[in-house]
Protein backbone atom coordinates (compact mmCIF):
# COMPACT_ATOMS: atom_id res chain seq x y z
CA UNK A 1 101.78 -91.18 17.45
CA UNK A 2 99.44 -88.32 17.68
CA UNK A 3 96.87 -87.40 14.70
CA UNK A 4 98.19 -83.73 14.67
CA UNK A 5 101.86 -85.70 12.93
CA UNK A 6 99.58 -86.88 10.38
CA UNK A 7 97.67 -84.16 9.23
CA UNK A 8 100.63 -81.60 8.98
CA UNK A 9 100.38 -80.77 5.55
CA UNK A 10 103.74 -82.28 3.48
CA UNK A 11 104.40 -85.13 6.58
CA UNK A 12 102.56 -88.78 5.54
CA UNK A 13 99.03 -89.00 6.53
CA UNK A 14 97.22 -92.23 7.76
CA UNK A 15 93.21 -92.15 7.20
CA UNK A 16 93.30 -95.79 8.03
CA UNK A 17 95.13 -96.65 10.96
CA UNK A 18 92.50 -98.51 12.71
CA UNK A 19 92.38 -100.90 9.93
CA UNK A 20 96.27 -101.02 9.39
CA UNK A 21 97.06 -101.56 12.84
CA UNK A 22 94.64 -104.64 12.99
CA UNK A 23 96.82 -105.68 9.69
CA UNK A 24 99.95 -105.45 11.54
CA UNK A 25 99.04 -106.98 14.65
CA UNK A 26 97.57 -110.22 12.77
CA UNK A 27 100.87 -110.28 10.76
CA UNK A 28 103.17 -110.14 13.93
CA UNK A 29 100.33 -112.57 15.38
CA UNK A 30 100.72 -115.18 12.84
CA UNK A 31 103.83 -115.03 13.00
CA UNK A 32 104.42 -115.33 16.54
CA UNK A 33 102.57 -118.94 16.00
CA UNK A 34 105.02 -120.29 14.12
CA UNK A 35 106.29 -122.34 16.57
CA UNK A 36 102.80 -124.69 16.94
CA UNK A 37 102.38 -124.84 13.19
CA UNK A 38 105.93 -126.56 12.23
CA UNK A 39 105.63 -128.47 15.39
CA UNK A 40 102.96 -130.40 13.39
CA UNK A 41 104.75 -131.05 10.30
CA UNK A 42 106.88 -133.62 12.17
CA UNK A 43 108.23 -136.19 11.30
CA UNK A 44 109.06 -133.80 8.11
CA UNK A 45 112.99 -132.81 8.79
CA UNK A 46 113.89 -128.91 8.14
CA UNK A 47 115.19 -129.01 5.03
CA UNK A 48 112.34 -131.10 3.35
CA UNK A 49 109.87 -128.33 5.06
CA UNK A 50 111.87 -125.76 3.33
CA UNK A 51 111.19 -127.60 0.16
CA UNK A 52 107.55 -127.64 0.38
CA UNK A 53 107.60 -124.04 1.72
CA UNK A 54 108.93 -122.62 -1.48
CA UNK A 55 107.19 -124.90 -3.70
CA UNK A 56 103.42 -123.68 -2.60
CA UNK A 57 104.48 -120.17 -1.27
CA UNK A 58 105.75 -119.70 -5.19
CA UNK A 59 102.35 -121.57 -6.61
CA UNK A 60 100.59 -119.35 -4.55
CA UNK A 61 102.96 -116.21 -5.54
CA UNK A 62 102.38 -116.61 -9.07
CA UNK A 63 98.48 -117.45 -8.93
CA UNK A 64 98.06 -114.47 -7.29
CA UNK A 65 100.73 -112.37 -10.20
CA UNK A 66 98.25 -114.15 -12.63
CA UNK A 67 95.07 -112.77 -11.31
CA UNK A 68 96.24 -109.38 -11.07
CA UNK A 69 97.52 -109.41 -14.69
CA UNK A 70 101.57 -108.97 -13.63
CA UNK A 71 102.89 -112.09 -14.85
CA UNK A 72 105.03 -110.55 -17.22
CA UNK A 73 106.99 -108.47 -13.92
CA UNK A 74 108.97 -112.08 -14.07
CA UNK A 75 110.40 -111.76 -17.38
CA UNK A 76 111.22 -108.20 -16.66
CA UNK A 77 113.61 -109.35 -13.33
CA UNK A 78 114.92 -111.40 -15.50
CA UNK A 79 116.03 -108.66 -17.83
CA UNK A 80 117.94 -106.59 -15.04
CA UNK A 81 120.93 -108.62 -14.22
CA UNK A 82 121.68 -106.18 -10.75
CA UNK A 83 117.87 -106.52 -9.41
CA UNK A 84 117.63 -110.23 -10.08
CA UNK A 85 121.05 -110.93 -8.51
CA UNK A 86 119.94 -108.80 -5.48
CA UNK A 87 116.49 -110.95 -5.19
CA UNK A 88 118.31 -114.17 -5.74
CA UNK A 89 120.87 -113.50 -2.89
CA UNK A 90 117.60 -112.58 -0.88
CA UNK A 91 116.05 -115.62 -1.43
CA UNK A 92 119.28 -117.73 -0.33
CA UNK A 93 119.13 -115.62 2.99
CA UNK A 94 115.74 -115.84 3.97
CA UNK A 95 115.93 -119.72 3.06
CA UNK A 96 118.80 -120.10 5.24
CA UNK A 97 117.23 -118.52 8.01
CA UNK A 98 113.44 -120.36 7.15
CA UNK A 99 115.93 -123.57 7.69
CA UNK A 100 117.83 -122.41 10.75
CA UNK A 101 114.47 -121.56 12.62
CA UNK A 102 112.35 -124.52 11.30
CA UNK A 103 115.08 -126.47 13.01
CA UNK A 104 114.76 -125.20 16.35
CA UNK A 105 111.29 -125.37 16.36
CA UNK A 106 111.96 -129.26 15.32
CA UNK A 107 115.30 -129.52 18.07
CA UNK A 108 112.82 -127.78 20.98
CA UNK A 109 114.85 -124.53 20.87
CA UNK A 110 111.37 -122.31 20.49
CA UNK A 111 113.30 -119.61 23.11
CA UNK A 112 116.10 -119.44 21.41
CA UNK A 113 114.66 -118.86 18.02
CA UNK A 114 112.52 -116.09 20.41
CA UNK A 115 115.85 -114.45 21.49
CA UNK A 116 117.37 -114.54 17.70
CA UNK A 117 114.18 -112.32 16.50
CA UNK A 118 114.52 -109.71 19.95
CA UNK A 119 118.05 -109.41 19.08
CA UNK A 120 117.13 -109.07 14.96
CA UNK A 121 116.76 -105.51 15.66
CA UNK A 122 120.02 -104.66 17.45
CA UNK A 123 122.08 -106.42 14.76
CA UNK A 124 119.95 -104.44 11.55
CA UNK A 125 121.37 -101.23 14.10
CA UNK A 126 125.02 -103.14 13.83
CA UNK A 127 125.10 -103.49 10.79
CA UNK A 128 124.11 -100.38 9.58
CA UNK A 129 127.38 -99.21 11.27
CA UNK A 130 129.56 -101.45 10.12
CA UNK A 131 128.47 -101.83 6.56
CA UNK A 132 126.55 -98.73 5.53
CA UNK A 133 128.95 -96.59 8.04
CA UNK A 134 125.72 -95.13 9.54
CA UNK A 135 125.76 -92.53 12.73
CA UNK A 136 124.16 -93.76 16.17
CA UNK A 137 122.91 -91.40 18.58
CA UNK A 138 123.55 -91.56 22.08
CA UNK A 139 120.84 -93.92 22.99
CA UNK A 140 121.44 -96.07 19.82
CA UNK A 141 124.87 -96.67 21.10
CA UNK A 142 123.43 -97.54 24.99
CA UNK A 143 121.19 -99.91 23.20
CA UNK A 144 123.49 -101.90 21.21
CA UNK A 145 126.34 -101.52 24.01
CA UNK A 146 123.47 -103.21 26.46
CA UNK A 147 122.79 -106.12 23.49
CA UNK A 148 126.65 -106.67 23.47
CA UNK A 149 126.31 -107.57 27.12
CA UNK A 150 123.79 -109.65 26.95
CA UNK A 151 124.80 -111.46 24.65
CA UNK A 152 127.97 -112.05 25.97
CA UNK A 153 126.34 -112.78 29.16
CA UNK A 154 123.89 -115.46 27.24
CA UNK A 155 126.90 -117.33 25.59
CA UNK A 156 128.71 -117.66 29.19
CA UNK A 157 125.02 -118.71 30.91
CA UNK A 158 124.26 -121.38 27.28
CA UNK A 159 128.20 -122.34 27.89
CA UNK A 160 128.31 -122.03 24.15
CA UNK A 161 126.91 -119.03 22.09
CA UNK A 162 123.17 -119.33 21.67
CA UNK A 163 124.04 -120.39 17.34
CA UNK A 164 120.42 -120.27 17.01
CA UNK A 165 119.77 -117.08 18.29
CA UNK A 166 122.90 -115.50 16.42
CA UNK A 167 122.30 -117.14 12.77
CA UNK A 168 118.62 -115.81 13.06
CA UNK A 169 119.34 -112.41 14.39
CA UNK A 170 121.79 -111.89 11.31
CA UNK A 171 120.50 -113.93 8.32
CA UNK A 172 117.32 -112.00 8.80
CA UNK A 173 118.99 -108.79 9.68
CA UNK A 174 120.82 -109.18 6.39
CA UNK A 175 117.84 -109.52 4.12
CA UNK A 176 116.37 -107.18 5.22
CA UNK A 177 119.37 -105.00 5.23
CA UNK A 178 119.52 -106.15 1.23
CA UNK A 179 115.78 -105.69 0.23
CA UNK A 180 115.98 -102.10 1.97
CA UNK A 181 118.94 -101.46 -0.93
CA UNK A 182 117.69 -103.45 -3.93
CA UNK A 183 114.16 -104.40 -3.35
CA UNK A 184 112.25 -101.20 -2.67
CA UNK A 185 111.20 -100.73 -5.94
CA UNK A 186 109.03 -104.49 -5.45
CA UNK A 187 105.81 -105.15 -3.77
CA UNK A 188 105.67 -107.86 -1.21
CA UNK A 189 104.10 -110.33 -3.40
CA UNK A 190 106.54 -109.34 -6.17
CA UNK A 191 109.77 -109.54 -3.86
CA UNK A 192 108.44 -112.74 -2.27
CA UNK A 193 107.74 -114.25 -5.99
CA UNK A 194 111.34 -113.49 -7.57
CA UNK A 195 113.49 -114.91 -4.08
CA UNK A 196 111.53 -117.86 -3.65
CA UNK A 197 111.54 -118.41 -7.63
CA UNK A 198 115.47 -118.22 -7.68
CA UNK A 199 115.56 -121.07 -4.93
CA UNK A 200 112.96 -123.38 -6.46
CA UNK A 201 115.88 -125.37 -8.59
CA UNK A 202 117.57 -126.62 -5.04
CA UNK A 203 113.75 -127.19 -3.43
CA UNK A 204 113.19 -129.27 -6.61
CA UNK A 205 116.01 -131.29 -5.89
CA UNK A 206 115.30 -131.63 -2.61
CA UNK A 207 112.40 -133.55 -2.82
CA UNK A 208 113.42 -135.83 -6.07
CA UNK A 209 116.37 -136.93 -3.85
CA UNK A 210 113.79 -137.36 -0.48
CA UNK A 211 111.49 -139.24 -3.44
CA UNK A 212 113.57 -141.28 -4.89
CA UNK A 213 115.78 -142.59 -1.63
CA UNK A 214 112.00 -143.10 0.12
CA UNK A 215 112.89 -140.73 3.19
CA UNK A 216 110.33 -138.02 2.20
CA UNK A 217 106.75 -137.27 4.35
CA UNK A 218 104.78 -136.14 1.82
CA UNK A 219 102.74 -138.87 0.80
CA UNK A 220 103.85 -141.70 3.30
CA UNK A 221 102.31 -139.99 6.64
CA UNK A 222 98.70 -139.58 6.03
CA UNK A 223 96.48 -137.11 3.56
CA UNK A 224 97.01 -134.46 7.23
CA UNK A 225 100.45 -134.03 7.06
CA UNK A 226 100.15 -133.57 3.11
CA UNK A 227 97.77 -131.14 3.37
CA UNK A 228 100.03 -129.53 6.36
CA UNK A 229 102.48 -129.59 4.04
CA UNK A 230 100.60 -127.93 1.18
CA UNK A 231 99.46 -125.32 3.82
CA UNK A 232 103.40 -124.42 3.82
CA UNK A 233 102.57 -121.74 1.17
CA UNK A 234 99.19 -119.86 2.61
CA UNK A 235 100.97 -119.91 5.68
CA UNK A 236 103.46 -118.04 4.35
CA UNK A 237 101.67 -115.53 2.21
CA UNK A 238 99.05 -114.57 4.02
CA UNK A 239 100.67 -112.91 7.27
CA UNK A 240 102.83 -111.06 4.64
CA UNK A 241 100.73 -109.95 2.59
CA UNK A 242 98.75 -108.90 6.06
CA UNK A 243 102.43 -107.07 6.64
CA UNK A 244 102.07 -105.36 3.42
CA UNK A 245 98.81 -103.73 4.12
CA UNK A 246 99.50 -102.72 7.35
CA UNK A 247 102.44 -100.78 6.12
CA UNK A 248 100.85 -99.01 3.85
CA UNK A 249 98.61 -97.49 6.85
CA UNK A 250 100.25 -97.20 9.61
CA UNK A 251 104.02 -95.10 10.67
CA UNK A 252 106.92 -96.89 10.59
CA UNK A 253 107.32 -96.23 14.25
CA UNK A 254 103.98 -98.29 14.89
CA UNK A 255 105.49 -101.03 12.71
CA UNK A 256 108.61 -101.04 14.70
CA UNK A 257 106.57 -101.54 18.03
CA UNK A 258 104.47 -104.56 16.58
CA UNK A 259 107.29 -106.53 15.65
CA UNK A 260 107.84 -107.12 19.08
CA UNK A 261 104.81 -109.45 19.17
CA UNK A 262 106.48 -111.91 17.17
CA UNK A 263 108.94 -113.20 19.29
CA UNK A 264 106.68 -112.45 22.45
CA UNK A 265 104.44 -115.21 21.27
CA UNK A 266 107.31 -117.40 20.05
CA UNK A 267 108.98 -117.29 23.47
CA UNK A 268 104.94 -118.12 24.88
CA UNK A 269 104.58 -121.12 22.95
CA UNK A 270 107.64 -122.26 23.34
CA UNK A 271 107.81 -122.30 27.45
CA UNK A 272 103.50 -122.36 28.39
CA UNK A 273 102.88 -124.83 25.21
CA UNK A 274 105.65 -127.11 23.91
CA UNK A 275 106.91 -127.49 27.39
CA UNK A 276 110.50 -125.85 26.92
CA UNK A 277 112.50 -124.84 30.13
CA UNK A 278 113.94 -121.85 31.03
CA UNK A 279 116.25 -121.51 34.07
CA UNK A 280 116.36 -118.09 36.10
CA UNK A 281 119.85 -117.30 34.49
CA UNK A 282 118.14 -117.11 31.19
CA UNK A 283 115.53 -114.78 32.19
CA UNK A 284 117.94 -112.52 33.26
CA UNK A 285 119.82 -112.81 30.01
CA UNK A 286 116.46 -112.15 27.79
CA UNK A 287 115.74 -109.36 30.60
CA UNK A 288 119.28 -107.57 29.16
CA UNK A 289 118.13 -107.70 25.47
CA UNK A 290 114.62 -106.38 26.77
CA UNK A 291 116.13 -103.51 28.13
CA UNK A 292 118.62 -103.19 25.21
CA UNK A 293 115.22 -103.08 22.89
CA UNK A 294 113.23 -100.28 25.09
CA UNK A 295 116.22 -98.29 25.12
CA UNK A 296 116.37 -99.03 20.70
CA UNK A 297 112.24 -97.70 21.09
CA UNK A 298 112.77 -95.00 23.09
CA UNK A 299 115.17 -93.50 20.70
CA UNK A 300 112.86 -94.33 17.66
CA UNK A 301 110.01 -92.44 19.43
CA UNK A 302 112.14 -89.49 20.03
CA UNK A 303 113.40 -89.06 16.60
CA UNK A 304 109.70 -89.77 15.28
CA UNK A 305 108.74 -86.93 17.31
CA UNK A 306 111.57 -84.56 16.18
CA UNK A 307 110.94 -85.08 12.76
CA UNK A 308 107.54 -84.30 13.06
CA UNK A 309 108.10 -81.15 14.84
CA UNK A 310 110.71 -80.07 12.23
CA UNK A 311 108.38 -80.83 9.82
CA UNK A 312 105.35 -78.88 11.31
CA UNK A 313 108.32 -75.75 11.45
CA UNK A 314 109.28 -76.01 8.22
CA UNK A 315 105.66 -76.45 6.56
CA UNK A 316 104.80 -73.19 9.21
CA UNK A 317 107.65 -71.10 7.54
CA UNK A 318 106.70 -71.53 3.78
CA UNK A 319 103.09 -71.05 4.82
């Protein structure tokens, strides 16, 4: 992205890139480490995990609503039955998917949750198609057409479709498909307070059942894994609310090219750390969807650039 897109009077301008850029790349960094932290929380199951993750990401959620005087933006989802039904269904997707990847983590399948979050991108372009009857261009079609072939190619190397991968890839494509139609009138903090609110009743019960049948970590494995526990929330916050600010200072382009990290560092940790194996086949599966996603960038770029230059035009003629 060149300064000149920038500073073209009427297009969005970005004083602070430096500093939004090192926003986004901790975000995408923290993320991308996901894998080592969960690994500790053994012997904490998924689901119990999920529990405490909504539990002190919503403490945390409303301190922060408290200190900044917006406690009373709760009541007023409340009072809009469309908005809160929208956040609510959000919630049960990104808790689905919190579950589905905390499991693999827990099951040693680090590089398939890796693949779910390369393909996450392909399926948002799917499903734009198919539910939102968007138009591709050219290379939008290549990409996906090269995704549908590895993917296809993946299920025949796995000798069963990689579940993992697929149930990531679309519960995440989905909410965010969802928050683009209902939530962009939230902040992050906002958006993450109202989904994770809606789900506390079933993380509640959650851990009365784990504390009343005895099967529950949280106090019988040491005051480190209750504290790991506890650090559910933070660890959850924090690299979105690092998300936030880099969004607000940096093109959606540059965005779009960080999120790559993620799953970089996921597939990392997952092969050079926790000691995962990947056969040659595989590679050359992953090296599909790679080629599907730089195909998917390419295209971004280009329309990037267009837009800019039509902008520029247009600005230039009503000068």
């Amino acid at each position: 992205m060149s300064a000149a897109g920038g500073s073209a009077r009427g297009a969005p301008e970005y004083p602070d890139r430096a500093r939004g850029a090192a926003f986004g790349l901790s975000a995408y960094g923290l993320w991308g480490l996901f894998p080592l932290f969960f690994a500790l929380l053994r012997p904490a199951g998924p689901v119990e995990i999920l529990a405490h993750r909504i539990v002190w990401t919503l403490l945390i959620c409303l301190v922060a609503l408290a200190v900044m005087g917006q406690l009373r933006w709760v009541r007023q989802l409340l009072r809009r039955p469309r908005l809160a039904a929208g956040v609510a269904t959000a919630g049960a997707l990104i808790a689905c998917n919190w579950t589905i990847y905390t499991f693999a983590v827990l099951t040693g399948h680090v590089t398939e949750a890796a693949l779910g979050y390369f393909l996450n991108p392909l399926v948002t372009v799917a499903l734009g198609v198919v539910l939102l009857r968007e138009g591709l261009r050219t290379l939008q079609w290549v990409a996906v057409g090269v995704g549908l072939v590895a993917a296809v190619y993946l299920t025949i190397d796995y000798g069963t479709p990689p579940w993992i991968s697929f149930s990531l890839a679309l519960s995440f494509a989905s909410y965010g498909l969802l928050k683009n139609r209902v939530g962009s009138s939230l902040s992050a903090l906002q958006s993450l307070s109202g989904e994770t609110l809606f789900v506390l009743p079933a993380a509640l019960a959650v851990l009365l059942v784990l504390g009343v049948t005895g099967t529950g970590t949280f106090v019988t494995e040491g005051p480190g894994h209750l504290l790991l526990l506890m650090a559910c929330g933070p660890a959850t916050t924090i690299p979105l609310l690092f998300f936030a600010a880099a969004a607000r200072r940096v093109p959606l382009v540059s965005i779009g090219l960080m999120q790559f990290l993620t799953p970089v560092l996921q597939l990392l940790c997952g092969v050079l750390i926790l000691g995962e194996v990947m056969p040659l086949s595989r590679w050359v599966g992953f090296a599909l969807v790679w080629l599907a996603l730089t195909v998917l960038t390419l295209d971004s770029l280009r329309a990037a650039g267009r837009a800019r230059r039509l902008g520029r035009a247009a600005q230039a003629a009503t000068a």
